[in-house]
C-alpha atoms as a PDB file:
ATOM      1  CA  UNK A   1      38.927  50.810 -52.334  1.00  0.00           C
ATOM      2  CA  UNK A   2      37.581  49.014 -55.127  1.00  0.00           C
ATOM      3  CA  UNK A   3      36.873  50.512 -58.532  1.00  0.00           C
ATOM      4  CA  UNK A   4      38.199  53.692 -57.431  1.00  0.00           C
ATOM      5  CA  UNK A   5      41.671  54.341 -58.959  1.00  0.00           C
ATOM      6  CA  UNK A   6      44.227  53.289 -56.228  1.00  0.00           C
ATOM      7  CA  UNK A   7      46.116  57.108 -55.912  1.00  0.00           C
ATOM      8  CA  UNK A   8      42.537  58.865 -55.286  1.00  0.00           C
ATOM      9  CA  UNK A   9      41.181  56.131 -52.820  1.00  0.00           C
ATOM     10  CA  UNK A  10      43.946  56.673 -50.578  1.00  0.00           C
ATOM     11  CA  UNK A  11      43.727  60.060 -51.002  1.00  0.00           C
ATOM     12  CA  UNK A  12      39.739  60.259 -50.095  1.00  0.00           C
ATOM     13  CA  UNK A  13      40.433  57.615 -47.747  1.00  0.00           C
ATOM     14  CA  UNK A  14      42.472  59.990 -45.370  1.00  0.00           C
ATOM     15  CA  UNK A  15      40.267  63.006 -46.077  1.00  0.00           C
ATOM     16  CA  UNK A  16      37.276  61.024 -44.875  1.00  0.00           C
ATOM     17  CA  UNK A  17      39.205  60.793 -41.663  1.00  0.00           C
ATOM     18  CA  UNK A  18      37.967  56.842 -41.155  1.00  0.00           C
ATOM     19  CA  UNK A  19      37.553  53.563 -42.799  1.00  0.00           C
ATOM     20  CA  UNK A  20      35.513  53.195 -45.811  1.00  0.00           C
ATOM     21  CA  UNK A  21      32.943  49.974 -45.575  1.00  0.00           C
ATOM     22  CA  UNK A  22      31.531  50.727 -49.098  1.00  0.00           C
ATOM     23  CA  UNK A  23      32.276  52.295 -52.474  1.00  0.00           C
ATOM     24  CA  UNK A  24      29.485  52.584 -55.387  1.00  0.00           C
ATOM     25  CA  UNK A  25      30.056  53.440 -58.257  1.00  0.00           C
ATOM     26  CA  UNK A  26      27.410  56.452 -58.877  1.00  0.00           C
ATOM     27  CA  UNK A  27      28.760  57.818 -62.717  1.00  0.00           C
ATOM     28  CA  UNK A  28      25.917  58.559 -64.820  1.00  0.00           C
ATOM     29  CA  UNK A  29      27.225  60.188 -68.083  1.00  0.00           C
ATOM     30  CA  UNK A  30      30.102  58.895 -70.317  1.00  0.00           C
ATOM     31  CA  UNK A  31      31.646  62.168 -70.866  1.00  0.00           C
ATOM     32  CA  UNK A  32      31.062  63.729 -67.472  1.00  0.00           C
ATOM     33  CA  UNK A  33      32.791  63.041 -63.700  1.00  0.00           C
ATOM     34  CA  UNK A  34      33.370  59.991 -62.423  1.00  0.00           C
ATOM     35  CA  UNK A  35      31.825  59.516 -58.918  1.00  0.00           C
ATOM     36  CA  UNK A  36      31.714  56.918 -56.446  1.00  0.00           C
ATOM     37  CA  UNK A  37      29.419  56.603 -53.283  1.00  0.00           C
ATOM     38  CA  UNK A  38      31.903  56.004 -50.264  1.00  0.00           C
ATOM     39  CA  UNK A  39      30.320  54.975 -46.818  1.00  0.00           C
ATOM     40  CA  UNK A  40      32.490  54.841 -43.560  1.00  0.00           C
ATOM     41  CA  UNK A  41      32.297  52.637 -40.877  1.00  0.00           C
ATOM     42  CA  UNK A  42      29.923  55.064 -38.992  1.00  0.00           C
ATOM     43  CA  UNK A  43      27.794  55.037 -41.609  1.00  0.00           C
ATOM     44  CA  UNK A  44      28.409  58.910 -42.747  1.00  0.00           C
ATOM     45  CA  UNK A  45      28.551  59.102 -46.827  1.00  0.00           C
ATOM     46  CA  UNK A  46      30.322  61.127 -49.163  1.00  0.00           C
ATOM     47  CA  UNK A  47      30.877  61.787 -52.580  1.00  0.00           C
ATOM     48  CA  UNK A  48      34.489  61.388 -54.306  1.00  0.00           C
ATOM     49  CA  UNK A  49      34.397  63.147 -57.938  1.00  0.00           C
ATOM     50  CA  UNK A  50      36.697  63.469 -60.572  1.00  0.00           C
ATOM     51  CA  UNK A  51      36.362  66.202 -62.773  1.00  0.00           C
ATOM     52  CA  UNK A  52      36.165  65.788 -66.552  1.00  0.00           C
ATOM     53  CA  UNK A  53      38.637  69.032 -67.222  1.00  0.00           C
ATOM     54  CA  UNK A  54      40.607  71.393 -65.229  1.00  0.00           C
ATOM     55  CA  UNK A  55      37.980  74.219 -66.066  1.00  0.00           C
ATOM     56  CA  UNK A  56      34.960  71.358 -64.278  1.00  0.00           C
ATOM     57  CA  UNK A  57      37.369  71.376 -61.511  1.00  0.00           C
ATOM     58  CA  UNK A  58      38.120  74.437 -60.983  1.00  0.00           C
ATOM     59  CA  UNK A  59      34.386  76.217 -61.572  1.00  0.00           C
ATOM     60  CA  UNK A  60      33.145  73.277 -58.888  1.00  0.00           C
ATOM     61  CA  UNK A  61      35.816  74.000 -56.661  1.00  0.00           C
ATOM     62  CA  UNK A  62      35.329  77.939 -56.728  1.00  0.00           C
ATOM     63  CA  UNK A  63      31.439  77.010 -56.210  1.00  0.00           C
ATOM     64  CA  UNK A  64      31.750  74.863 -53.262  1.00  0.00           C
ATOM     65  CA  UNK A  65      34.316  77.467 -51.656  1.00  0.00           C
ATOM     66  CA  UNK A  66      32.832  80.739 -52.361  1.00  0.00           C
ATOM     67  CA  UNK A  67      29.060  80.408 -53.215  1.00  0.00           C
ATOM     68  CA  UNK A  68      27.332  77.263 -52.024  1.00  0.00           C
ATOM     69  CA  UNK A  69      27.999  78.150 -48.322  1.00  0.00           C
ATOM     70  CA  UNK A  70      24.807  80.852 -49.315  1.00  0.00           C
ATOM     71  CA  UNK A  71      22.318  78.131 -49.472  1.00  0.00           C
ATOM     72  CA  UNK A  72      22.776  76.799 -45.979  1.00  0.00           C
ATOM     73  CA  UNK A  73      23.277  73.749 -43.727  1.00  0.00           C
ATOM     74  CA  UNK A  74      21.789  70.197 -45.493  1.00  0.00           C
ATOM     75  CA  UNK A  75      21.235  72.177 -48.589  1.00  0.00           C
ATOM     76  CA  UNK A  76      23.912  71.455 -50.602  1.00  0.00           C
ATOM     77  CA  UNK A  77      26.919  68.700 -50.372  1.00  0.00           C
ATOM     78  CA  UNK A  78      30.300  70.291 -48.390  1.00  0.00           C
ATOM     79  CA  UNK A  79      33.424  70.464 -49.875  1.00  0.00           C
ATOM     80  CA  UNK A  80      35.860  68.071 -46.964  1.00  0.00           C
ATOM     81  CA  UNK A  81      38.782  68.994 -49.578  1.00  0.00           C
ATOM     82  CA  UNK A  82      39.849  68.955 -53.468  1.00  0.00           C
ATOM     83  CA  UNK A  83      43.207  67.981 -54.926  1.00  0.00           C
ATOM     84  CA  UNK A  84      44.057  69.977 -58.355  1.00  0.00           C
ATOM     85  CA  UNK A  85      46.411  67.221 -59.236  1.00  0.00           C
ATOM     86  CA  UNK A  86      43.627  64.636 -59.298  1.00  0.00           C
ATOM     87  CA  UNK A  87      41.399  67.124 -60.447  1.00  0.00           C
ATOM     88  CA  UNK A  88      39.719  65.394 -57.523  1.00  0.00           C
ATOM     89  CA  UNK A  89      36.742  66.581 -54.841  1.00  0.00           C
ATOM     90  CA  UNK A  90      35.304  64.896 -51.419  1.00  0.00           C
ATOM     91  CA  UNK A  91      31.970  66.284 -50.980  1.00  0.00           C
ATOM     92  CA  UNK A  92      29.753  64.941 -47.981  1.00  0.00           C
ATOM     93  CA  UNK A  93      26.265  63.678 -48.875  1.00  0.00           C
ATOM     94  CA  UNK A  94      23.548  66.109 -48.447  1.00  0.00           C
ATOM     95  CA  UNK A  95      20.860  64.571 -46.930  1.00  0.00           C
ATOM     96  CA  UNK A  96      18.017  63.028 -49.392  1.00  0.00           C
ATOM     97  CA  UNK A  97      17.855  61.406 -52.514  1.00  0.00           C
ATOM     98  CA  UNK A  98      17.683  62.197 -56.334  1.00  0.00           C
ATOM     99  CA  UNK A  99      13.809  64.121 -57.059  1.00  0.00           C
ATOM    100  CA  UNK A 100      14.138  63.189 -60.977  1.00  0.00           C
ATOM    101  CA  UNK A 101      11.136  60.540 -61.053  1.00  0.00           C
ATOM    102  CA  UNK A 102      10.471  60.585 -57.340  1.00  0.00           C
ATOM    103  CA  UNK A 103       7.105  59.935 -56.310  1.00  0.00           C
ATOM    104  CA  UNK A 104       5.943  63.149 -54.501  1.00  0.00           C
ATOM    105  CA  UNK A 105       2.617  63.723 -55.439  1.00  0.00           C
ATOM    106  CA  UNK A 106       0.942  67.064 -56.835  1.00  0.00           C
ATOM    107  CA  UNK A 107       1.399  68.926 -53.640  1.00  0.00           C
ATOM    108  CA  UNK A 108       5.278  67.914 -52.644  1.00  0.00           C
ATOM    109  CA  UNK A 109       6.406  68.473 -56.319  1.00  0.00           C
ATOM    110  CA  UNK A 110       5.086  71.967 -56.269  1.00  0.00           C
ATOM    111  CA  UNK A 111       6.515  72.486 -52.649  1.00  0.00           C
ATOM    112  CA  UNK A 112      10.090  71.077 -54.402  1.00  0.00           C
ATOM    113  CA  UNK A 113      10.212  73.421 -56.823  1.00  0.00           C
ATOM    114  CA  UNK A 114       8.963  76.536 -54.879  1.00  0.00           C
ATOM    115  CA  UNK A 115      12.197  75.456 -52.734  1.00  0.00           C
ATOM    116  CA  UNK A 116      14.329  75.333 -56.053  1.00  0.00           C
ATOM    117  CA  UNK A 117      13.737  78.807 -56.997  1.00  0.00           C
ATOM    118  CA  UNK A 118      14.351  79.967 -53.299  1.00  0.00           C
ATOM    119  CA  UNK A 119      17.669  78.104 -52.975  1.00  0.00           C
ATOM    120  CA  UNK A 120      18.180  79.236 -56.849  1.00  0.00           C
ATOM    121  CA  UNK A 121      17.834  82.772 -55.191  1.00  0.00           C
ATOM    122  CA  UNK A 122      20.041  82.264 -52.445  1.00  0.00           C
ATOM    123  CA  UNK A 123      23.223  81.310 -55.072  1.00  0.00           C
ATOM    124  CA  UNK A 124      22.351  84.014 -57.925  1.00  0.00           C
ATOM    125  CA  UNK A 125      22.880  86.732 -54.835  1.00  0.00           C
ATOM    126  CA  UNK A 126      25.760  84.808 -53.155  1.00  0.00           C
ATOM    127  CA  UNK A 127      28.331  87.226 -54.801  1.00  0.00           C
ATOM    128  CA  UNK A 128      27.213  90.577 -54.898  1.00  0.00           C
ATOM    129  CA  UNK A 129      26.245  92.151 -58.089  1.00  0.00           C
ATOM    130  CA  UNK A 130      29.206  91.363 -60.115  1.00  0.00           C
ATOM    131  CA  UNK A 131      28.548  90.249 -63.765  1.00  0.00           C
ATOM    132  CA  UNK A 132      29.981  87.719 -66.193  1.00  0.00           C
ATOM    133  CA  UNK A 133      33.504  88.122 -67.482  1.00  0.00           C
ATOM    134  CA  UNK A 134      34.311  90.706 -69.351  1.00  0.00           C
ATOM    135  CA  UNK A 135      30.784  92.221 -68.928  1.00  0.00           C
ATOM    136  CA  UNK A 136      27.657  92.109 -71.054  1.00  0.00           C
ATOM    137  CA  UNK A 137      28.847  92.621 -74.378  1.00  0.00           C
ATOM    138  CA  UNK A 138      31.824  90.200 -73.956  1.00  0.00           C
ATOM    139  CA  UNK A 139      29.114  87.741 -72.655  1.00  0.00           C
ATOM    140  CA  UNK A 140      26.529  88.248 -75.425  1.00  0.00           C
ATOM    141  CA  UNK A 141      29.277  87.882 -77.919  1.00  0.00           C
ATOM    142  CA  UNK A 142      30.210  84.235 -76.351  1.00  0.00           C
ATOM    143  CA  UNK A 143      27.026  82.998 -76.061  1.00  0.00           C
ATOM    144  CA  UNK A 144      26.379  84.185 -80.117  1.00  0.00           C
ATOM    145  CA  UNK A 145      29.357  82.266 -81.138  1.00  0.00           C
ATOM    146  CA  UNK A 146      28.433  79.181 -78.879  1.00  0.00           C
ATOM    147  CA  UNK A 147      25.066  79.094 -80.781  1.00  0.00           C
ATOM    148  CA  UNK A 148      26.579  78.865 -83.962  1.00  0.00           C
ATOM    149  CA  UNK A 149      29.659  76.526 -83.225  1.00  0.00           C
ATOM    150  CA  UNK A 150      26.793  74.386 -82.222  1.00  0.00           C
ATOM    151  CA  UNK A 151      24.514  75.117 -85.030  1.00  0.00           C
ATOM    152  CA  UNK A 152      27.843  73.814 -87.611  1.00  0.00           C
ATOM    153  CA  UNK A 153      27.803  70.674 -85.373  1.00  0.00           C
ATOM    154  CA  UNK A 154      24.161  69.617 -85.781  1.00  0.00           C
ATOM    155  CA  UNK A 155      24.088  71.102 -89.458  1.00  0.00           C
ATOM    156  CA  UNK A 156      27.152  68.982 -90.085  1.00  0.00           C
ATOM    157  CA  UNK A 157      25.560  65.603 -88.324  1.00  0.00           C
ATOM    158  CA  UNK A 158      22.200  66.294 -90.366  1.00  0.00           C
ATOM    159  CA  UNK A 159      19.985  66.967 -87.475  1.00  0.00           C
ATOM    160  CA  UNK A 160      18.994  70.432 -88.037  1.00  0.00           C
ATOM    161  CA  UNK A 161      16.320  71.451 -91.148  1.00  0.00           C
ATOM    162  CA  UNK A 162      16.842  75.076 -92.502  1.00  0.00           C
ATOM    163  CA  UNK A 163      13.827  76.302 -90.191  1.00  0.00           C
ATOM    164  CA  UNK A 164      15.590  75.303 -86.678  1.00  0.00           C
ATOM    165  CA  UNK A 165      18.789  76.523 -87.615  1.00  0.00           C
ATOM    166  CA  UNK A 166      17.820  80.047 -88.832  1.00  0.00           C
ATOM    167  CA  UNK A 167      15.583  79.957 -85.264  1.00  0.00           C
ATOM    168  CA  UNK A 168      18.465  79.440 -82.747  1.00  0.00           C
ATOM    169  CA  UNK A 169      20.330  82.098 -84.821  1.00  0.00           C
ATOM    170  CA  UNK A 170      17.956  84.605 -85.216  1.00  0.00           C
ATOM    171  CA  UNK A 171      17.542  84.010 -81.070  1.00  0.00           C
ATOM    172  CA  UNK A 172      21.036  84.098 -80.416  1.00  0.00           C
ATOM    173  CA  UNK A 173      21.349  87.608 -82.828  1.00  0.00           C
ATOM    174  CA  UNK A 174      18.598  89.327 -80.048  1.00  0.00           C
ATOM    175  CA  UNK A 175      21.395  88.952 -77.305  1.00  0.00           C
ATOM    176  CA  UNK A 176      23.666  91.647 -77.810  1.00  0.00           C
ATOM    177  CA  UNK A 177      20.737  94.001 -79.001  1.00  0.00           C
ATOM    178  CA  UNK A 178      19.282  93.755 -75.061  1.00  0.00           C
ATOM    179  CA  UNK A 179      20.355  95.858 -72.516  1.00  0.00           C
ATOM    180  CA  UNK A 180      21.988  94.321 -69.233  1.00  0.00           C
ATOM    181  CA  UNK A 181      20.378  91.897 -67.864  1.00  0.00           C
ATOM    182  CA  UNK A 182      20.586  90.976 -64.075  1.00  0.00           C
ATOM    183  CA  UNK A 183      23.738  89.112 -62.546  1.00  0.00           C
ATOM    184  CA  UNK A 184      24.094  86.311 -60.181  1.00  0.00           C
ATOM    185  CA  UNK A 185      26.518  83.005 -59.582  1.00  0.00           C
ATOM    186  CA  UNK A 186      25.121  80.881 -61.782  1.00  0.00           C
ATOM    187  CA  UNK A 187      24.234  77.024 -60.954  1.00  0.00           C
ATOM    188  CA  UNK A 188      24.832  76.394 -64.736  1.00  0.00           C
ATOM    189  CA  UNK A 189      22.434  73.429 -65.057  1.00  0.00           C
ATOM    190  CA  UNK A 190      19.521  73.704 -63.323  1.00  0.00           C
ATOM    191  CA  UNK A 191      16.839  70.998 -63.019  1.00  0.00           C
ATOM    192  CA  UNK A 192      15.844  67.738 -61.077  1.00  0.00           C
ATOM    193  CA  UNK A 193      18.906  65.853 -61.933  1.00  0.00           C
ATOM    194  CA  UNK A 194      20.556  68.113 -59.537  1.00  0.00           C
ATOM    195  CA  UNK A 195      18.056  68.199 -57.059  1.00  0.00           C
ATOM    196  CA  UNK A 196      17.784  66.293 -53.740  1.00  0.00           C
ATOM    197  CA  UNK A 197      15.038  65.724 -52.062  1.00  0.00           C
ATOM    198  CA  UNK A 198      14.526  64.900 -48.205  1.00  0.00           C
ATOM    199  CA  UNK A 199      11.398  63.378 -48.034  1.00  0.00           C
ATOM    200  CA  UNK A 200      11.452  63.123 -44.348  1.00  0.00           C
ATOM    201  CA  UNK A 201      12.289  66.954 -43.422  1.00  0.00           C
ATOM    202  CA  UNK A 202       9.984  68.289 -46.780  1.00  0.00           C
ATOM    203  CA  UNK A 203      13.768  69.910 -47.904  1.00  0.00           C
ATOM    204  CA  UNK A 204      15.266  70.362 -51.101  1.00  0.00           C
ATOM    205  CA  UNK A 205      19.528  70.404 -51.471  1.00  0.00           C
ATOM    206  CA  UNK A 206      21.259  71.012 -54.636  1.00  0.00           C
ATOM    207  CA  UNK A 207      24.191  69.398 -56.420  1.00  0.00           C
ATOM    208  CA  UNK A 208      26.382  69.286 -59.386  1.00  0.00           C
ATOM    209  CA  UNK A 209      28.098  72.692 -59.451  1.00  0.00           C
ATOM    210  CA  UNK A 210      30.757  71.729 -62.583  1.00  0.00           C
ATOM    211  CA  UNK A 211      29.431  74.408 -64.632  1.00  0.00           C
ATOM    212  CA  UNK A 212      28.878  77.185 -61.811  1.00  0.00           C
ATOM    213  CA  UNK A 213      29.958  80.683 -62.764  1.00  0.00           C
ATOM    214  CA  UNK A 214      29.230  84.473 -62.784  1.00  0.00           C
ATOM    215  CA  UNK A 215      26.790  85.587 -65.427  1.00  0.00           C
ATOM    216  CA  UNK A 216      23.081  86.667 -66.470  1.00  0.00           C
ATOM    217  CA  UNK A 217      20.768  84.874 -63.943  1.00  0.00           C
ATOM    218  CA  UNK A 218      18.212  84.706 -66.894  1.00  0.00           C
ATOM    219  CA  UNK A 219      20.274  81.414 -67.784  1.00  0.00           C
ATOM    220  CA  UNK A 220      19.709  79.551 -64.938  1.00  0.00           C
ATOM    221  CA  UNK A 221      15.617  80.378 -64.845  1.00  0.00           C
ATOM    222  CA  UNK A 222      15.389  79.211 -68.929  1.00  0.00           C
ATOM    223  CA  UNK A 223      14.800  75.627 -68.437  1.00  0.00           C
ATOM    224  CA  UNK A 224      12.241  76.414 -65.921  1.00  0.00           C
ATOM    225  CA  UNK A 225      10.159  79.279 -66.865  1.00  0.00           C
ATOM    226  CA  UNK A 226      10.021  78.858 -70.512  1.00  0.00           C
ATOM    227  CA  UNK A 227      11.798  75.809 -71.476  1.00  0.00           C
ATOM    228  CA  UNK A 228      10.629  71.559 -71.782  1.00  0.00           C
ATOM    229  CA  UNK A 229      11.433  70.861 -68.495  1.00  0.00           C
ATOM    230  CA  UNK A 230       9.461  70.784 -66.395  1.00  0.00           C
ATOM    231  CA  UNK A 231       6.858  72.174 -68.598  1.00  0.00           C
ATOM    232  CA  UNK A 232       3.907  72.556 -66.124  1.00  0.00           C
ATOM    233  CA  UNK A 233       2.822  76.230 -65.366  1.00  0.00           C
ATOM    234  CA  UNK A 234       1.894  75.954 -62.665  1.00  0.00           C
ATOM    235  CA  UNK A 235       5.605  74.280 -61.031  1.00  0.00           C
ATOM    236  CA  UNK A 236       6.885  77.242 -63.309  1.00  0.00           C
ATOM    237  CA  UNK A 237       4.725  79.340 -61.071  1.00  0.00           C
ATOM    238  CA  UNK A 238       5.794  77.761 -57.712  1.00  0.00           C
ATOM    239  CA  UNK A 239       9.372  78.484 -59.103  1.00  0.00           C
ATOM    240  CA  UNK A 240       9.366  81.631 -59.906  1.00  0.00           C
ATOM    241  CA  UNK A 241       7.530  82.478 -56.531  1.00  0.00           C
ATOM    242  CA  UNK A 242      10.450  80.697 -54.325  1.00  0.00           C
ATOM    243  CA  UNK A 243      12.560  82.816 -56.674  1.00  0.00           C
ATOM    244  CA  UNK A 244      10.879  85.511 -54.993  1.00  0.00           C
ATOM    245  CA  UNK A 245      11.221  88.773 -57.715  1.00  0.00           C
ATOM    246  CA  UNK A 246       9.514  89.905 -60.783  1.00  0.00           C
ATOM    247  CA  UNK A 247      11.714  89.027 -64.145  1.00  0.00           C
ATOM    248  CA  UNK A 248      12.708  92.097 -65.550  1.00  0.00           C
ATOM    249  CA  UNK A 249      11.263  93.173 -69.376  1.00  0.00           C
ATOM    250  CA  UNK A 250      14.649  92.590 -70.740  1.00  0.00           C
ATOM    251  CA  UNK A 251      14.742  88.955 -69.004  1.00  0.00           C
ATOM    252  CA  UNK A 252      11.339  88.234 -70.477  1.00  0.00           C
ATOM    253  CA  UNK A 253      12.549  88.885 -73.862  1.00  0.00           C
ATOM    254  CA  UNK A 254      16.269  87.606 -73.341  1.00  0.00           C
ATOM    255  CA  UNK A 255      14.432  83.599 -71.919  1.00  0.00           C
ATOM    256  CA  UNK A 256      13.226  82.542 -75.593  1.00  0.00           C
ATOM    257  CA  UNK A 257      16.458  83.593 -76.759  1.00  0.00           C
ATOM    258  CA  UNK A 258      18.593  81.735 -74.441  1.00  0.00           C
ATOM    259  CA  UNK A 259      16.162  78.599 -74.381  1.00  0.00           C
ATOM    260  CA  UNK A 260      16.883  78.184 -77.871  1.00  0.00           C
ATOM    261  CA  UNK A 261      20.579  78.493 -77.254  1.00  0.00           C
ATOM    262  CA  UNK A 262      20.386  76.342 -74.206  1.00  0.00           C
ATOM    263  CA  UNK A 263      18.134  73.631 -76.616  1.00  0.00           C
ATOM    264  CA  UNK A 264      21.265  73.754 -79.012  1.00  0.00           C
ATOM    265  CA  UNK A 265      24.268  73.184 -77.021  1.00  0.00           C
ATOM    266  CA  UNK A 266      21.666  70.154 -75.217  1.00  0.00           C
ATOM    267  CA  UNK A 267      21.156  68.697 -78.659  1.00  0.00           C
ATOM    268  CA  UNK A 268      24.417  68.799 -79.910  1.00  0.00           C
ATOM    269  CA  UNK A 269      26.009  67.052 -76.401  1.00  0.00           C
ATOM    270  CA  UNK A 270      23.300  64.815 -77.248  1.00  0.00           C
ATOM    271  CA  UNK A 271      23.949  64.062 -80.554  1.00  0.00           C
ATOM    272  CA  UNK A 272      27.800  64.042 -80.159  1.00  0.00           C
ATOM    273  CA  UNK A 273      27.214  61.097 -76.881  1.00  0.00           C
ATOM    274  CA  UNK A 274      24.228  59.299 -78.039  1.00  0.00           C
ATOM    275  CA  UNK A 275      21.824  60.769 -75.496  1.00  0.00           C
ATOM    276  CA  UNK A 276      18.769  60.188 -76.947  1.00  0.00           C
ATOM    277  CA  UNK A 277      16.548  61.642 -74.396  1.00  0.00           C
ATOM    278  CA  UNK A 278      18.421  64.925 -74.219  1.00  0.00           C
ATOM    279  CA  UNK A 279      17.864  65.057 -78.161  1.00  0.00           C
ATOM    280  CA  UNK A 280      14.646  64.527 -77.424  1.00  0.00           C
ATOM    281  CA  UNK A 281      14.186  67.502 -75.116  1.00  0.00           C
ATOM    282  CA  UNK A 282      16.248  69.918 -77.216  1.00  0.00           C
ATOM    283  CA  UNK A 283      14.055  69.269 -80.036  1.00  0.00           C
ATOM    284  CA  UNK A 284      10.978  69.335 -78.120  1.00  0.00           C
ATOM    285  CA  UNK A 285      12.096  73.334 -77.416  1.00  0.00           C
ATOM    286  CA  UNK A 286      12.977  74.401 -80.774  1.00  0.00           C
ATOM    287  CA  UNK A 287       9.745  72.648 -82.096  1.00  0.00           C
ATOM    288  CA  UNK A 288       7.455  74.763 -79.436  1.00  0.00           C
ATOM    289  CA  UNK A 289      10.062  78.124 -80.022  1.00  0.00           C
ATOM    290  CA  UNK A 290       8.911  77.681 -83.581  1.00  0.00           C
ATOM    291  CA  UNK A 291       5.248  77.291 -82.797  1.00  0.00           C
ATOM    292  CA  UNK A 292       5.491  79.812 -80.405  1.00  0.00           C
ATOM    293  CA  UNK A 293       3.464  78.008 -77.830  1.00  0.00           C
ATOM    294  CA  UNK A 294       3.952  77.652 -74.218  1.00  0.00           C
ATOM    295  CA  UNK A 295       7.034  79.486 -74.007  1.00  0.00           C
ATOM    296  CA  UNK A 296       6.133  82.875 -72.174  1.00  0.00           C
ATOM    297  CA  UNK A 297       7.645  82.905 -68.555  1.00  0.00           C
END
């Protein structure tokens, strides 16, 4: 198969259990997977990834096997079979296409993301109850240190003034103070890049589980509920009603918190590859965090 390294096409080649008419190249960040678009002769698609790191691999992997089954048939990709070696999935196509941009109108963009919270539902109680590693305090702990090994990395590269980087540390020093917040298998990076929509059956699939885990459900809800994106109230509302619960007081006061820290590890990813537009978004939180405007879930 062209452009596909000559080990993994054969490999995907028998796993798609027919011949393969077309590959596309479908890649679409330098420092992430690499993924091609293979069609059969039948005309069924799938998806052949390689993952960036063992730990991509192996959180994607766990996802497909153990938690993504929860959302139900056509609403998420299926895992046909993964090769550690390769560090290699083949995922069919879930039916639609990418909702980033899409023109659905008022109506079908509030429809898509009353589905998101739903299917967002469906994953966070896939697994029971059980909490991140090594429990709250272990997790509050990690996400503090992330916040400052990021804060040193935009400090370093000039982007930060004094104001934004006291901000995402003073957020990041409220974690460990709250008490436990909810659990759920996480998505890990929630918004329309990873959404599919099926224009024809008015259904919404999800993708792109490299950085699904256990943890604090609160961080899959920030970018919605009280981050830039989408930053419409009332698609914040149609999320949060799919979702279908009432946040809890400590996840209220926990979402600034981890929207800062979530705006921080976005920046500095953006700043490290050159992604201008995630930059742009990152700031875009910390700037409203510091207003304290539009931020309330």
């Amino acid at each position: 198969m062209r452009s596909v390294p000559t080990g993994i096409g054969a490999w995907a080649r028998r796993r798609a259990g027919g011949e393969i008419t077309a590959v596309r190249n479908v890649s679409w960040r330098p420092d992430g997977a690499r993924v091609w678009e293979l069609t059969r002769a039948d005309a069924a698609r799938f998806f052949l990834k390689t993952a960036p790191s063992a730990a991509c691999y192996t959180r994607e992997t766990h996802a497909y096997r153990h938690a993504v089954p929860a959302l139900g048939h056509a609403h998420a990709p299926v895992l046909v079979d993964s090769d550690p070696g390769r560090l290699a999935l083949l995922l069919t196509a879930a039916p639609g296409a990418g909702a980033s941009g899409a023109a659905l109108g008022r109506a079908g963009r509030t429809e898509l993301y009353r589905q998101a919270g739903g299917l967002l539902r469906r994953l966070h109680d896939a697994c029971g109850a059980a909490g991140p590693a090594g429990g709250a305090d272990r997790w509050a702990d990690t996400r503090q240190a992330a916040a400052e090994e990021h804060v040193a990395a935009l400090s370093a590269a000039g982007a930060l003034d004094a104001a934004e980087r006291r901000l995402v540390l003073d957020r990041a020093a409220v974690l460990p103070l709250l008490p436990p917040l909810p659990a759920g298998f996480l998505h890990g990076d929630v918004g329309e890049h990873h959404f599919l929509w099926d224009a024809a059956g008015r259904r919404l699939a999800f993708a792109g589980f490299a950085r699904a885990r256990l943890g604090c459900a609160a961080e899959d809800l920030v970018r919605v509920t009280c981050g830039a994106y989408p930053g419409d109230p009332a698609l914040r509302a149609a999320f949060l009603r799919g979702y279908g619960r009432e946040l809890t007081d400590a996840e209220r006061y926990a979402l600034p918190a981890l929207a800062a820290l979530d705006a921080a590890e976005v920046w500095a990813r953006g700043v490290r590859t050159g992604d201008t537009e995630a930059v742009g978004r990152a700031r875009g939180v910390v700037g409203a965090l510091l207003d304290g405007v539009g931020l309330r879930a």
